[in-house]
Protein backbone atom coordinates (compact mmCIF):
# COMPACT_ATOMS: atom_id res chain seq x y z
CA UNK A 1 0.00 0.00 0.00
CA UNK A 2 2.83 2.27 0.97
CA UNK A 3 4.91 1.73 -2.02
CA UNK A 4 2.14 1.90 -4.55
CA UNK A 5 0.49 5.07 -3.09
CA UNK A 6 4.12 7.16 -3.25
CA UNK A 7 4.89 5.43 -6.46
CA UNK A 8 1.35 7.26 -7.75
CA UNK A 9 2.21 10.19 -5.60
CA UNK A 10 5.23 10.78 -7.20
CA UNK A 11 4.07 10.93 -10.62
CA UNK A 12 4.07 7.98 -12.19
CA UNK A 13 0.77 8.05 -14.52
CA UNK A 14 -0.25 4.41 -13.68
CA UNK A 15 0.69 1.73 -10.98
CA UNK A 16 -0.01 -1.62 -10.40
CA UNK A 17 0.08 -3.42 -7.05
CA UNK A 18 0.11 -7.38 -7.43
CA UNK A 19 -0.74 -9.17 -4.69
CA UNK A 20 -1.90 -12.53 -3.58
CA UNK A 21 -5.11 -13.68 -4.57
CA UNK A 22 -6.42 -13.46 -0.79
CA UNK A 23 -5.83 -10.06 -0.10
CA UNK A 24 -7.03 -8.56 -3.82
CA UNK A 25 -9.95 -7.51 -1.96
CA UNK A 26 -8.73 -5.38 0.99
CA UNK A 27 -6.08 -3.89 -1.17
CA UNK A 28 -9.10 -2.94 -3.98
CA UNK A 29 -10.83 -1.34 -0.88
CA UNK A 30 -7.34 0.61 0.94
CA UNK A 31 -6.25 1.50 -2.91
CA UNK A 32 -8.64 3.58 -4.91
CA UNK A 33 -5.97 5.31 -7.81
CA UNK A 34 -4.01 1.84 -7.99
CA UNK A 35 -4.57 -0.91 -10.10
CA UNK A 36 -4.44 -4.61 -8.60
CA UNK A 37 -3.53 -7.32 -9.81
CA UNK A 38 -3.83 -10.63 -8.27
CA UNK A 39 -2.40 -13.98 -8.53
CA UNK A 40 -2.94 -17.68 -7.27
CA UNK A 41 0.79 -18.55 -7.63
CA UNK A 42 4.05 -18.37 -8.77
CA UNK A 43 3.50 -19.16 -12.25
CA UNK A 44 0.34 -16.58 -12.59
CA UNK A 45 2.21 -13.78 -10.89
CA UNK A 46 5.22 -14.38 -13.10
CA UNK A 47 3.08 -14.02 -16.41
CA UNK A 48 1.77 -10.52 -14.78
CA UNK A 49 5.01 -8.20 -15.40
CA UNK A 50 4.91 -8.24 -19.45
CA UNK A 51 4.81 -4.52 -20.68
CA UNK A 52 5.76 -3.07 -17.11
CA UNK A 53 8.44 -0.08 -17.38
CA UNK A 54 9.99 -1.14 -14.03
CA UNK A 55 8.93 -3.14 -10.52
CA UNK A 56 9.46 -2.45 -7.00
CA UNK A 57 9.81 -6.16 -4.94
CA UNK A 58 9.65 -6.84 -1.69
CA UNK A 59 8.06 -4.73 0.83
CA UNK A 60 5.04 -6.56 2.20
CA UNK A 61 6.14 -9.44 0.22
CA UNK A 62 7.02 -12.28 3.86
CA UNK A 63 9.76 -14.52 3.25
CA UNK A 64 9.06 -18.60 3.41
CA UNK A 65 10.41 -20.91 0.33
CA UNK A 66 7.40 -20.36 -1.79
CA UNK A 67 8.00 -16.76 -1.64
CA UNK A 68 12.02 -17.31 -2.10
CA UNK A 69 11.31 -18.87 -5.60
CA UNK A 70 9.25 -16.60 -6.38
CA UNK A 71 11.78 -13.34 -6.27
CA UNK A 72 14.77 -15.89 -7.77
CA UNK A 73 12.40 -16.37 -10.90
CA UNK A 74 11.59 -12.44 -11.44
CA UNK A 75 14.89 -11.05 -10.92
CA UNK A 76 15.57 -13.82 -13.80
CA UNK A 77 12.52 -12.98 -15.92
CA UNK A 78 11.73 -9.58 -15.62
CA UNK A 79 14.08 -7.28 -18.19
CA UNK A 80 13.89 -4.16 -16.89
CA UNK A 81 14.50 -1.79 -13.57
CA UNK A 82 14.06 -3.64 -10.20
CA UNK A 83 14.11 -1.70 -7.13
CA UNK A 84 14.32 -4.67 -4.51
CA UNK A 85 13.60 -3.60 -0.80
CA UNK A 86 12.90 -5.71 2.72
CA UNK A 87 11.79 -9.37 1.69
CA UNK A 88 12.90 -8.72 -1.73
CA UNK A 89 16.26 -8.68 0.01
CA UNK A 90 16.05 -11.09 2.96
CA UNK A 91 14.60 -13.62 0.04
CA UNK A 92 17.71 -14.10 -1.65
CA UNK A 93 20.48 -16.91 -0.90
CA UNK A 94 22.89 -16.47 -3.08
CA UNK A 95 23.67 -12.66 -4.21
CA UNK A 96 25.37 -13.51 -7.18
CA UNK A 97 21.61 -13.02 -9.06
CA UNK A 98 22.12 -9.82 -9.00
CA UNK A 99 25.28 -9.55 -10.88
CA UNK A 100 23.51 -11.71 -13.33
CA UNK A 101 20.83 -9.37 -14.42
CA UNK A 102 21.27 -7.68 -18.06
CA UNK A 103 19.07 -4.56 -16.60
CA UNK A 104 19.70 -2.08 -13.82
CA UNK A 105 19.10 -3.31 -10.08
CA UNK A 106 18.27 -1.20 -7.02
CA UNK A 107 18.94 -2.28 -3.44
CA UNK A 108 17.25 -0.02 -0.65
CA UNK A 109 18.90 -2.18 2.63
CA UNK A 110 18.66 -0.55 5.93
CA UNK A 111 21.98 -1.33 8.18
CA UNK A 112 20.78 -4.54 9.39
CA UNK A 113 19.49 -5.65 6.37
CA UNK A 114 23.25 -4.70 4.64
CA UNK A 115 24.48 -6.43 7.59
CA UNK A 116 23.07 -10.25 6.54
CA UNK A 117 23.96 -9.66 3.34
CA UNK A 118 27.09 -8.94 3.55
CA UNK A 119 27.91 -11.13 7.16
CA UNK A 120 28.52 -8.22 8.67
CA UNK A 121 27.99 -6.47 12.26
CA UNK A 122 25.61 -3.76 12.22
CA UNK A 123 28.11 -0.98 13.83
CA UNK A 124 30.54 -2.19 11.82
CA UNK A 125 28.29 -1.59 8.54
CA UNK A 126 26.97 1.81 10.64
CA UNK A 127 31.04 3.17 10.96
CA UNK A 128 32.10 2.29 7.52
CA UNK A 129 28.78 3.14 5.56
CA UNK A 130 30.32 4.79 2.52
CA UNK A 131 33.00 1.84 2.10
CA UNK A 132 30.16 -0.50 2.23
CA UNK A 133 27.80 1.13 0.22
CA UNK A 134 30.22 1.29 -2.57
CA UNK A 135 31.81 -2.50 -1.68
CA UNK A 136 28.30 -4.05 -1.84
CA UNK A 137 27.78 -1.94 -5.44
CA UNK A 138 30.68 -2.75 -7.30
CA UNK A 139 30.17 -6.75 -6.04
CA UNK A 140 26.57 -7.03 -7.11
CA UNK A 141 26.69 -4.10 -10.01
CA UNK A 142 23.78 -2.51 -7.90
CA UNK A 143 22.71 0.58 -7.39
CA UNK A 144 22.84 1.06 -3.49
CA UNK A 145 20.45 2.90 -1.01
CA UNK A 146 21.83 2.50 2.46
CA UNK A 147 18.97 4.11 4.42
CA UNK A 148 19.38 5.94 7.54
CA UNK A 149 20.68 8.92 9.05
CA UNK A 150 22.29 10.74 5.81
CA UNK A 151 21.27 7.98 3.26
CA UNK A 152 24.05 6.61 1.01
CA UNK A 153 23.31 6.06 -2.62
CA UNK A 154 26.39 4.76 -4.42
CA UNK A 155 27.24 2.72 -7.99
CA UNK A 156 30.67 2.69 -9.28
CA UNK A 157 32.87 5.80 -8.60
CA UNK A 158 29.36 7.68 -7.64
CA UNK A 159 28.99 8.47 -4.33
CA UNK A 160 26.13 10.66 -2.78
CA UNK A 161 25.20 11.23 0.89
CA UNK A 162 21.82 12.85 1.60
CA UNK A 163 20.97 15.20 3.74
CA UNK A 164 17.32 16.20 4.18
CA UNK A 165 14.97 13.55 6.58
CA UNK A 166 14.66 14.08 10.29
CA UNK A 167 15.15 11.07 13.07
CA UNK A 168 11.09 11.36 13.37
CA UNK A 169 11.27 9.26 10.02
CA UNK A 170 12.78 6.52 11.47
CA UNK A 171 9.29 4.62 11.35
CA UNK A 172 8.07 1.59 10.16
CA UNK A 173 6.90 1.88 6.63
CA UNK A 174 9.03 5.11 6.04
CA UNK A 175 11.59 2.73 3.76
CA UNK A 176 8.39 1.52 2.02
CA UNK A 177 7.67 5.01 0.68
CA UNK A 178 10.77 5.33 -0.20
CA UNK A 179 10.58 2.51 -2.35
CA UNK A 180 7.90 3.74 -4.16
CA UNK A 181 9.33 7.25 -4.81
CA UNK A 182 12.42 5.03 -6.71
CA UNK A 183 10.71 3.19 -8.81
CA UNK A 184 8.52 5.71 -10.15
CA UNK A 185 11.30 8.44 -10.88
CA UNK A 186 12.41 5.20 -13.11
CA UNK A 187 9.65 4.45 -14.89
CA UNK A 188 9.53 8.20 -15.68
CA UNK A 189 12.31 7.98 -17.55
CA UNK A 190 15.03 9.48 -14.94
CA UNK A 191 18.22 7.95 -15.30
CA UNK A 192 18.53 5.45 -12.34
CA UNK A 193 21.21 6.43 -10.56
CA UNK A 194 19.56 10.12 -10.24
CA UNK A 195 16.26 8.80 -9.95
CA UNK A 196 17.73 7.45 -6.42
CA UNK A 197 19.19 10.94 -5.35
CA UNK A 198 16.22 12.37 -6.66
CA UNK A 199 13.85 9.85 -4.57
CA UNK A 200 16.07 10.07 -1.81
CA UNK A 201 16.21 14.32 -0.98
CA UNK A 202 12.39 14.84 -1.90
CA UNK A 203 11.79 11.68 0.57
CA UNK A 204 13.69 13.47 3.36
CA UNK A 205 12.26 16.68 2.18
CA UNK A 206 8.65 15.26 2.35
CA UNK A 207 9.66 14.22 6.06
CA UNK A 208 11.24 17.94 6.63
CA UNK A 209 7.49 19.31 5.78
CA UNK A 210 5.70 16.89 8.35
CA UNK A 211 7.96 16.88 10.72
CA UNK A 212 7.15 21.21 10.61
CA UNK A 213 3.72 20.14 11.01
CA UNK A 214 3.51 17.91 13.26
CA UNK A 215 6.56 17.52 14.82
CA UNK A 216 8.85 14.74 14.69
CA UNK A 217 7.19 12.63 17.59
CA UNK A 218 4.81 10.30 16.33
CA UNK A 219 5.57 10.89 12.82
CA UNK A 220 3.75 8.22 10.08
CA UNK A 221 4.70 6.96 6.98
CA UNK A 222 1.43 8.08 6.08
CA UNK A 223 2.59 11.72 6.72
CA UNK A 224 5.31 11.32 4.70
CA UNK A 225 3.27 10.34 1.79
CA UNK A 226 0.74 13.30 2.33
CA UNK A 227 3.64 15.52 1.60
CA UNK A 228 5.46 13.98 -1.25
CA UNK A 229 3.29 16.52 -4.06
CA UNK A 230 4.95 19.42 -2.11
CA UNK A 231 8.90 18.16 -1.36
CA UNK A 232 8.78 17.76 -5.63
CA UNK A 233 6.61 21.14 -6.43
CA UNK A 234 9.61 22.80 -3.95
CA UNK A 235 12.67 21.40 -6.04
CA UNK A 236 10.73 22.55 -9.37
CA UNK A 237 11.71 26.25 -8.64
């Protein structure tokens, strides 16, 4: 819900949310500017992505061996952008899929996520993030996101460290958004390593315009989301 709503939010002219056949309903009631599309299994849901400019995976997705499978055989399948966040991540074994892939490939880890892949301790990942940003990049050829305070985004020699976002965004679902804002600066034809800087400062910009709101205690998603329109309308002048 998250990710579709900032994907739409952030201008992309139409967005899909697949889902499992079980929840097509609620999601047709939370969603009202989204499409959804449903699927029974593996096999349906793979046959789903043909004509799509770029996917976001993961977030919401769970992670048991059914699921597992299932994110192996897109990142195989699908030919275009991926922007692969939370489960998407934590689904994968063996990392070397990613180097594999003919088109360009997001990762949006937070520290511990970064951490497992990598076999890592999270202050040791949280001391070095720049090194590890660009390490995990050049391994995979992935664009990274290391989210958190100043959010990394590296690929090759490419380094960028953000600086809008405020600790109230530090809540769950924030990363979600996030997500969302990626994948549709892709599809909109941004190149993808901006379309991540770009996602990134209007996402902590969004935040910066709650946060004077509302205040950073108790800050939603949600609110982020609300103020997406406005962080981009800012950066157009």
């Amino acid at each position: 819900y998250l990710s579709s709503t900032a994907a739409i939010r952030s201008g992309a002219g139409l967005v899909y949310s697949i889902v499992p056949d079980e929840i097509a309903d609620i999601m047709a009631i939370k969603l009202t500017e989204v499409i959804i599309k449903s699927y029974k299994n593996n096999n349906e849901c793979l046959e789903l992505f043909s004509g799509f400019d770029g996917l976001a995976l993961g977030p919401g997705l769970g992670v048991d061996v059914n699921k597992r499978q299932l994110v192996k055989s897109i990142l195989k399948r699908f030919e275009g952008p991926i922007v692969l966040d939370a489960d998407g991540i934590n689904a994968i074994n063996d990392y070397r899929i990613l180097s594999n892939r003919n088109a360009p490939t997001v990762i949006t880890p937070h520290p511990g996520e970064l951490a497992r892949l990598l076999d890592k301790d999270i202050k040791e990942i949280q001391e070095n993030r720049i090194y590890y940003s660009k390490y995990t990049s050049d391994k995979y050829n992935v664009i990274t996101v290391l989210k958190g305070n100043e959010t990394i985004v590296s690929y090759g020699d490419m380094i960028y460290k953000n600086y809008t976002g405020n600790p109230g965004m530090a809540t769950a679902g924030s990363g979600d958004v996030l997500t969302g804002m990626i994948i549709s600066f892709i599809c909109q034809g941004i190149d993808v390593y901006k379309a991540c800087k770009l996602a990134t400062y209007c996402h902590g910009l969004a935040g910066d315009i709650a946060k004077d709101k509302k205040g950073e205690y108790g800050l939603l998603a949600s609110d982020i989301l609300e103020n997406i329109p406005k962080a981009i309308k800012l950066i157009q002048y």
